[in-house]
N, C-alpha and C. Protein backbone atom coordinates (compact mmCIF):
# COMPACT_ATOMS: atom_id res chain seq x y z
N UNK A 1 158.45 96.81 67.48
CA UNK A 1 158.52 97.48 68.77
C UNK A 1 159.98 97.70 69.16
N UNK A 2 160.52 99.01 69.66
CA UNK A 2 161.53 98.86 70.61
C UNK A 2 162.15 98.09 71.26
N UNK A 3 163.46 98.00 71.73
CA UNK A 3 164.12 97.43 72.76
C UNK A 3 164.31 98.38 73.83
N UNK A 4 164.88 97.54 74.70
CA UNK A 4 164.87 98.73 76.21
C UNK A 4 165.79 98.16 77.00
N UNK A 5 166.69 98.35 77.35
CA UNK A 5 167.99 98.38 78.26
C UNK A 5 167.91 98.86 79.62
N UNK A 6 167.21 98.33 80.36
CA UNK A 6 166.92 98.91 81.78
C UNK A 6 168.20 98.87 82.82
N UNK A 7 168.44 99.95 83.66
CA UNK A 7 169.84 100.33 84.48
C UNK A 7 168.69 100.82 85.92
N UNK A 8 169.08 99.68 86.53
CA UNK A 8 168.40 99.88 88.02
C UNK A 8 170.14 100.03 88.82
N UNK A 9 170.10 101.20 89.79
CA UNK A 9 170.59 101.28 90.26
C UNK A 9 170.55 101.66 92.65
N UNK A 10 170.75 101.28 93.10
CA UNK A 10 170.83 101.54 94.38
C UNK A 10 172.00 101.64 95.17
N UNK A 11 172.16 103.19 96.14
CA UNK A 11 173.35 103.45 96.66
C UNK A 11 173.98 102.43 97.57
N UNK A 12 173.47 101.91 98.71
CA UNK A 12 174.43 101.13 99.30
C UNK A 12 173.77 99.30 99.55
N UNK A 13 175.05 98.66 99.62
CA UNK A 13 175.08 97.42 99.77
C UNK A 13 173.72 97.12 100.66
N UNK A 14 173.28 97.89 101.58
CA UNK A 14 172.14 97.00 102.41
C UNK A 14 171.26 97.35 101.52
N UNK A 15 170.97 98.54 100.71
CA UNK A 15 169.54 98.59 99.72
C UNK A 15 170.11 97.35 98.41
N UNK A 16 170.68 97.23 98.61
CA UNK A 16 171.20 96.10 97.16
C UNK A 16 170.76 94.38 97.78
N UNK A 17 171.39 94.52 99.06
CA UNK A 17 171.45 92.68 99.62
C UNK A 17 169.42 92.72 99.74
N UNK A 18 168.92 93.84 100.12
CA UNK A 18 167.59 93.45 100.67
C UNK A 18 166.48 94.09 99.82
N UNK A 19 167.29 94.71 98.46
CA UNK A 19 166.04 95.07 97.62
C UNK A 19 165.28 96.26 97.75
N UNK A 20 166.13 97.25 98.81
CA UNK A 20 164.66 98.18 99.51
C UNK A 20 165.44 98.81 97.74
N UNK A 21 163.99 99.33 97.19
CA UNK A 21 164.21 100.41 96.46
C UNK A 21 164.06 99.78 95.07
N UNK A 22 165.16 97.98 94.97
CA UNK A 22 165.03 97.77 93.45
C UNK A 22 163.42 97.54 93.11
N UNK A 23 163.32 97.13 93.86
CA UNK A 23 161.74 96.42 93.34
C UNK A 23 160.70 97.36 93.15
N UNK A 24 160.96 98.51 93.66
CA UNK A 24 159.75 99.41 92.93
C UNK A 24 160.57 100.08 91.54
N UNK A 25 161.82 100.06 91.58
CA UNK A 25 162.53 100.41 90.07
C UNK A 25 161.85 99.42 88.96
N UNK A 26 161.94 98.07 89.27
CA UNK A 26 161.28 97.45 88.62
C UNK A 26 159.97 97.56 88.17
N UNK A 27 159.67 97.57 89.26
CA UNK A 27 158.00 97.64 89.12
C UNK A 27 157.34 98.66 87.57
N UNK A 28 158.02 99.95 88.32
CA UNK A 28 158.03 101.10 87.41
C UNK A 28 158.24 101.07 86.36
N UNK A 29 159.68 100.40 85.81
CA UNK A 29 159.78 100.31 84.55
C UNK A 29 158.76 99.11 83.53
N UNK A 30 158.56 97.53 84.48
CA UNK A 30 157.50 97.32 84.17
C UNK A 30 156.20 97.67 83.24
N UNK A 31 156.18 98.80 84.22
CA UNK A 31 154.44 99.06 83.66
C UNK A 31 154.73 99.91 82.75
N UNK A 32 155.89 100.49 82.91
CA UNK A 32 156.47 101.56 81.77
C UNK A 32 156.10 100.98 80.18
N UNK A 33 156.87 100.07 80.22
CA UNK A 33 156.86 99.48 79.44
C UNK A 33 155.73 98.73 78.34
N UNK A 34 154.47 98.51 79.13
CA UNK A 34 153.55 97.47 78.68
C UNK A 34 153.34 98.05 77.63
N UNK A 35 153.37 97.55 76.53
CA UNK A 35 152.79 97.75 75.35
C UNK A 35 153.54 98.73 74.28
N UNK A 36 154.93 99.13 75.09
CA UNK A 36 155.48 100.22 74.51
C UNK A 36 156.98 99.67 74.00
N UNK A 37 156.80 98.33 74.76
CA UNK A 37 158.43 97.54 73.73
C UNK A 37 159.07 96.45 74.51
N UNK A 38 159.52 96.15 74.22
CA UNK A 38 160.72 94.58 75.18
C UNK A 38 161.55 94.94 76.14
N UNK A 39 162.03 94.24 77.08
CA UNK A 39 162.83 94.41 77.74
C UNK A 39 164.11 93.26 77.40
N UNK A 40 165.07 94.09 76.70
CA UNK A 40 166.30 93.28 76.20
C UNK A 40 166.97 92.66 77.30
N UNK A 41 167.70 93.27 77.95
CA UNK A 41 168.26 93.37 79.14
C UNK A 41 168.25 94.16 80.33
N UNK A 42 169.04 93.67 81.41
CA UNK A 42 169.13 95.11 82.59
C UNK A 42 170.07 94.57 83.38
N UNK A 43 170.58 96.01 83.90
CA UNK A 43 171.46 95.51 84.71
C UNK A 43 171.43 96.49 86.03
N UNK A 44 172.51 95.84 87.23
CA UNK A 44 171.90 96.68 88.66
C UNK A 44 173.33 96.59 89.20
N UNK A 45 173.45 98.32 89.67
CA UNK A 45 174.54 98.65 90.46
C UNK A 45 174.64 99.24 91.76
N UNK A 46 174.82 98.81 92.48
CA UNK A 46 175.40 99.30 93.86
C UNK A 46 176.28 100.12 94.03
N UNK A 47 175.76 101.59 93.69
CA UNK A 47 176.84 102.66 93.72
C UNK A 47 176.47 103.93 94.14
N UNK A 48 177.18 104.86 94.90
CA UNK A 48 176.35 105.95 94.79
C UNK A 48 176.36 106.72 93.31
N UNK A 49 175.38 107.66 93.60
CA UNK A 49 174.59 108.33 92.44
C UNK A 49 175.95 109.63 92.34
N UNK A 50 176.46 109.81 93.25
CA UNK A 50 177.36 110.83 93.25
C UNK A 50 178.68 110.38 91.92
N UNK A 51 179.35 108.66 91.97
CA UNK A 51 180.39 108.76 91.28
C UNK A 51 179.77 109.17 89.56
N UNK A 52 181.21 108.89 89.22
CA UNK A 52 180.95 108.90 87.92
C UNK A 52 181.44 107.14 87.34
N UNK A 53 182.33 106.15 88.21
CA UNK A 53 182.73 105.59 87.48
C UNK A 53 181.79 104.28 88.16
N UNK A 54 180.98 103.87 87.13
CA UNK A 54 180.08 102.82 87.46
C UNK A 54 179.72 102.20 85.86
N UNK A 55 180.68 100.56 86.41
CA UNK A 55 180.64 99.60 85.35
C UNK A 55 179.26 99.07 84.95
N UNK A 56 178.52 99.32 85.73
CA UNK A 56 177.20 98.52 84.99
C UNK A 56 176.47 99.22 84.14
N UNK A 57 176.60 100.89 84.63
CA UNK A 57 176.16 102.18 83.63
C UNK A 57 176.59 101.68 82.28
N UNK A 58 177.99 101.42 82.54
CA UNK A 58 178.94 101.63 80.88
C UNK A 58 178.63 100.05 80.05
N UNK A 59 178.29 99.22 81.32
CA UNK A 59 177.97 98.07 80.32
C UNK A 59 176.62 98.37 79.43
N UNK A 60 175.37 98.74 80.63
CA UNK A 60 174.15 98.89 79.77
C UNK A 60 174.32 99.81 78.59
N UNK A 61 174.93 101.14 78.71
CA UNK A 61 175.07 101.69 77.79
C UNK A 61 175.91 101.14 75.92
N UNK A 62 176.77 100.48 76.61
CA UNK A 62 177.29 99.54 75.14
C UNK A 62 176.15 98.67 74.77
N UNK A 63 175.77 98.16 75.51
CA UNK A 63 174.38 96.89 75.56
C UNK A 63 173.00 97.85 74.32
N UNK A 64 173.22 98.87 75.11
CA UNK A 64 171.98 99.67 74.28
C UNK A 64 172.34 100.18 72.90
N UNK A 65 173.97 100.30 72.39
CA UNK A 65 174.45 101.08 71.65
C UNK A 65 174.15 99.24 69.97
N UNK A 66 174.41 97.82 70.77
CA UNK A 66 175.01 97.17 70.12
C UNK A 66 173.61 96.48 69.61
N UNK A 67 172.61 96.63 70.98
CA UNK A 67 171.24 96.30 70.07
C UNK A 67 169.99 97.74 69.32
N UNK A 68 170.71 99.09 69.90
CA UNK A 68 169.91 100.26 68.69
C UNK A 68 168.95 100.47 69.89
N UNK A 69 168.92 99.75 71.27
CA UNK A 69 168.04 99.56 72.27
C UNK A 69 167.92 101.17 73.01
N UNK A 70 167.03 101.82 73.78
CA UNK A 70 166.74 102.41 74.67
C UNK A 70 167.46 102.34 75.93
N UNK A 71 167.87 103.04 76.63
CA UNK A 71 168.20 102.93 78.20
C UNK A 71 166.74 103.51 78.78
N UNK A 72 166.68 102.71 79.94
CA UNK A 72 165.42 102.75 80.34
C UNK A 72 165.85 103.12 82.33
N UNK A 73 165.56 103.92 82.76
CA UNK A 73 165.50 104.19 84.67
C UNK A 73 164.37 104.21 85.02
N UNK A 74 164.20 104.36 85.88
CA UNK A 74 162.94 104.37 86.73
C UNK A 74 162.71 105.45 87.22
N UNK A 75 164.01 106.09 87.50
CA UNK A 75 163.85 107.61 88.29
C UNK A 75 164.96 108.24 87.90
N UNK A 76 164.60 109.85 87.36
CA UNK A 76 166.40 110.32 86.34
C UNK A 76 167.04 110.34 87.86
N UNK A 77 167.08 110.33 89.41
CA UNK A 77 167.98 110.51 89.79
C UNK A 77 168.53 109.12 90.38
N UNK A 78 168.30 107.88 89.66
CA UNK A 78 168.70 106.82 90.15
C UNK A 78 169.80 106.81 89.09
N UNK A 79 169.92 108.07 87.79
CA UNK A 79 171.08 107.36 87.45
C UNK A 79 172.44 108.71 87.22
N UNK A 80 171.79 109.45 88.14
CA UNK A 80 172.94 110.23 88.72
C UNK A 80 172.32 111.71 89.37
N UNK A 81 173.08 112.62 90.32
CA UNK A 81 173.30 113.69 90.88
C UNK A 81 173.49 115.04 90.48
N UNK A 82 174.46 114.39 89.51
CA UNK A 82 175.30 115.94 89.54
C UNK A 82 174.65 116.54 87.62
N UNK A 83 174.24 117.17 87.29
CA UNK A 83 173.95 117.77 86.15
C UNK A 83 175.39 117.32 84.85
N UNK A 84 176.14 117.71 85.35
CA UNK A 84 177.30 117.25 84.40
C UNK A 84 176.99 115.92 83.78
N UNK A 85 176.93 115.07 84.87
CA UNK A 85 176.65 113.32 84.47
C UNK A 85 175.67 113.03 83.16
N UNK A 86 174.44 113.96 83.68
CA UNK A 86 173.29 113.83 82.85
C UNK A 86 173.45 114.71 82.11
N UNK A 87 174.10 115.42 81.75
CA UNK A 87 173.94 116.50 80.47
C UNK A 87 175.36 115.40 79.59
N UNK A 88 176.32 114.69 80.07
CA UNK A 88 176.50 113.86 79.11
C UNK A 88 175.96 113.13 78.14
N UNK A 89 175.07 112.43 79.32
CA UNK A 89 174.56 111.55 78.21
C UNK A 89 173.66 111.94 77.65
N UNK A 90 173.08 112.96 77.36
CA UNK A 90 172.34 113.66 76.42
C UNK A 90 173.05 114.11 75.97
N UNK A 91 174.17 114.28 76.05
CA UNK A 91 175.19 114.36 74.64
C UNK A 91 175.69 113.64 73.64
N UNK A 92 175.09 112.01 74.34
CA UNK A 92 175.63 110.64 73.78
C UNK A 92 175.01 109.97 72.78
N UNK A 93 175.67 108.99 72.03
CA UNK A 93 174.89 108.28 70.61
C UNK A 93 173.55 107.56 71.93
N UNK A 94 173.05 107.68 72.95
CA UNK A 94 172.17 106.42 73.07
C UNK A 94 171.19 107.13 73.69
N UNK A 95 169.66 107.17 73.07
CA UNK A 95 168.67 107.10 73.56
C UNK A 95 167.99 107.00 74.97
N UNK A 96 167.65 107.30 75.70
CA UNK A 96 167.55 107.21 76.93
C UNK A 96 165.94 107.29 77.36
N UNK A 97 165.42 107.45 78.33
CA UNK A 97 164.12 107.50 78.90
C UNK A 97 163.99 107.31 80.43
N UNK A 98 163.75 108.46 81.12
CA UNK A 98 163.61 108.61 82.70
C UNK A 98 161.60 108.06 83.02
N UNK A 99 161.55 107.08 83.49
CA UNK A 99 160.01 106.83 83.99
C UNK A 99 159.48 107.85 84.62
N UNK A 100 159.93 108.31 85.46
CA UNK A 100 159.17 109.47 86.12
C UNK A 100 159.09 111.15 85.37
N UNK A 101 159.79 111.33 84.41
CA UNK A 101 160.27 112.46 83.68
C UNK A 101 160.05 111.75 82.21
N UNK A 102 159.51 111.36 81.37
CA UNK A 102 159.58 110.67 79.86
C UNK A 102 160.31 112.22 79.17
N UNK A 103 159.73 112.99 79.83
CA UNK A 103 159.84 113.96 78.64
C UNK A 103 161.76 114.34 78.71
N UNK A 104 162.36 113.72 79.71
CA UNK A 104 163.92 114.37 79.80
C UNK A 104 164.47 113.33 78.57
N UNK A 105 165.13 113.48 78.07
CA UNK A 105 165.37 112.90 76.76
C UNK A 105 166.64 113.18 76.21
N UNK A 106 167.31 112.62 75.08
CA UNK A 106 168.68 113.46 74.34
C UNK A 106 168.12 114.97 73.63
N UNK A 107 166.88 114.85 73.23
CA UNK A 107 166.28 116.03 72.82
C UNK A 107 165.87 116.71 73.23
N UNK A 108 165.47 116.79 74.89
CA UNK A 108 165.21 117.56 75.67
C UNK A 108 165.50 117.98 77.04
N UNK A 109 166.01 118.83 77.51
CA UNK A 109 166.82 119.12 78.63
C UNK A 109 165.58 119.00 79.66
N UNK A 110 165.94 117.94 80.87
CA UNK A 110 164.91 117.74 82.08
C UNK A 110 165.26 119.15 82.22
N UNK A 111 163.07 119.69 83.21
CA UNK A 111 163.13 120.93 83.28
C UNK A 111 164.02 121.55 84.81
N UNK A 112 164.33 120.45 85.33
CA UNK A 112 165.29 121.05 86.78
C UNK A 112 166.47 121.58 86.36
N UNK A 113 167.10 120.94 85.25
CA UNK A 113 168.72 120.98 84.76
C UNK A 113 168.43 122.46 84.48
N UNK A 114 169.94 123.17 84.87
CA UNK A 114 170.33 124.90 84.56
C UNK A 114 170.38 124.93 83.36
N UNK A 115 170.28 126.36 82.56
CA UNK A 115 169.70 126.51 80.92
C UNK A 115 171.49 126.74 81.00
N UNK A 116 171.93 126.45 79.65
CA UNK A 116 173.16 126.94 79.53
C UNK A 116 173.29 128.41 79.71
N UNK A 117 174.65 127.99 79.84
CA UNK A 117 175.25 130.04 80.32
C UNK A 117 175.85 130.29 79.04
N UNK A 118 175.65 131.70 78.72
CA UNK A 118 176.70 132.05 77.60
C UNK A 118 177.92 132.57 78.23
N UNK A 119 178.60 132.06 77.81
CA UNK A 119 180.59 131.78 77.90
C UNK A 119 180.78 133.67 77.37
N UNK A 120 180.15 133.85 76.59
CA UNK A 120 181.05 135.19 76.26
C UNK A 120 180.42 136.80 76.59
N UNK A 121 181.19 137.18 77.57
CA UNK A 121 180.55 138.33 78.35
C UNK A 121 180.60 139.99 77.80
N UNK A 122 179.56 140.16 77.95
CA UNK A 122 179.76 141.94 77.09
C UNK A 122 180.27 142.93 78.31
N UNK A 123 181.29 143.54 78.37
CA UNK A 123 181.81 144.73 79.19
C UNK A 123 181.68 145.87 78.44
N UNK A 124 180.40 146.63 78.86
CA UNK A 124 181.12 147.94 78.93
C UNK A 124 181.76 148.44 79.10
N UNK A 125 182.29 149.51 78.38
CA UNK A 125 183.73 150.57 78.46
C UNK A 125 183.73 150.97 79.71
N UNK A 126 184.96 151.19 80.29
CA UNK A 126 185.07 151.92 81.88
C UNK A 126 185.53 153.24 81.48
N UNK A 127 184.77 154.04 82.46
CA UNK A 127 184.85 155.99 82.20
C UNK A 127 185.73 156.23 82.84
C-alpha cells in the first residue's frame, strides 16, 4: 500500500489555537484514506493560502520526496490560491492528491485552473 504525507493547513492563529477547520481536514483525509494506504506523517500550518513561503508545505513536501510518499489535502484550496502555486507543484517530482478534487493530480490539470495560453501570436499583415 501507499504512503501519504498529509499537509493540513489553516489561515489564522484563532482557526489554528481552536481547531475550527483542522478537524474536518482531518476527518476528510481520514476516510480518504481507509483502505487506500498509511498515513506516514502530517504536518499543520498557520498561514494564509495567499503566501508562497510556508515551511511546513516545504517540509511535507521533502517528507514525501524521502519516503516515495503521496501529499495528501483535504481541500486543493487549503493548499493554496493563486494558480501559479498549484500549477507548480504539478510541475514537481511529488505526487499529490486533493480529497475533494482526486482527479487534480501532476497528470491532470484541476478543471477550474486556466488552459494554457499560447505565448506565440499570429499578426496579420497591416494594409
Amino acid at each position: 500500500m501507499p504512503q501519504f504525507v498529509a499537509y493540513y493547513r489553516v489561515s489564522t492563529d484563532k482557526q489554528g489555537l481552536t481547531g475550527l477547520g483542522m478537524e474536518a481536514q482531518r476527518e476528510a483525509v481520514a476516510r480518504f484514506l481507509t483502505g487506500k494506504g498509511d498515513l506516514a506523517a502530517s504536518f499543520v500550518e498557520v498561514e494564509s493560502g495567499r503566501r508562497d513561503n510556508r515551511p511546513q508545505l516545504h517540509a511535507a513536501l521533502n517528507e514525501c520526496r524521502k519516503r516515495r510518499a503521496v501529499l495528501v489535502i483535504a481541500k486543493l484550496d487549503r493548499l493554496a490560491r493563486n494558480v501559479h502555486f498549484i500549477s507548480g507543484l504539478m510541475n514537481s517530482d511529488v505526487e499529490f492528491v486533493a480529497v475533494d478534487m482526486p482527479s487534480a493530480n501532476r497528470q491532470r490539470k484541476p478543471p477550474h485552473l486556466p488552459e494554457p495560453q499560447n505565448r506565440i501570436t499570429h499578426h496579420s499583415p497591416k494594409c
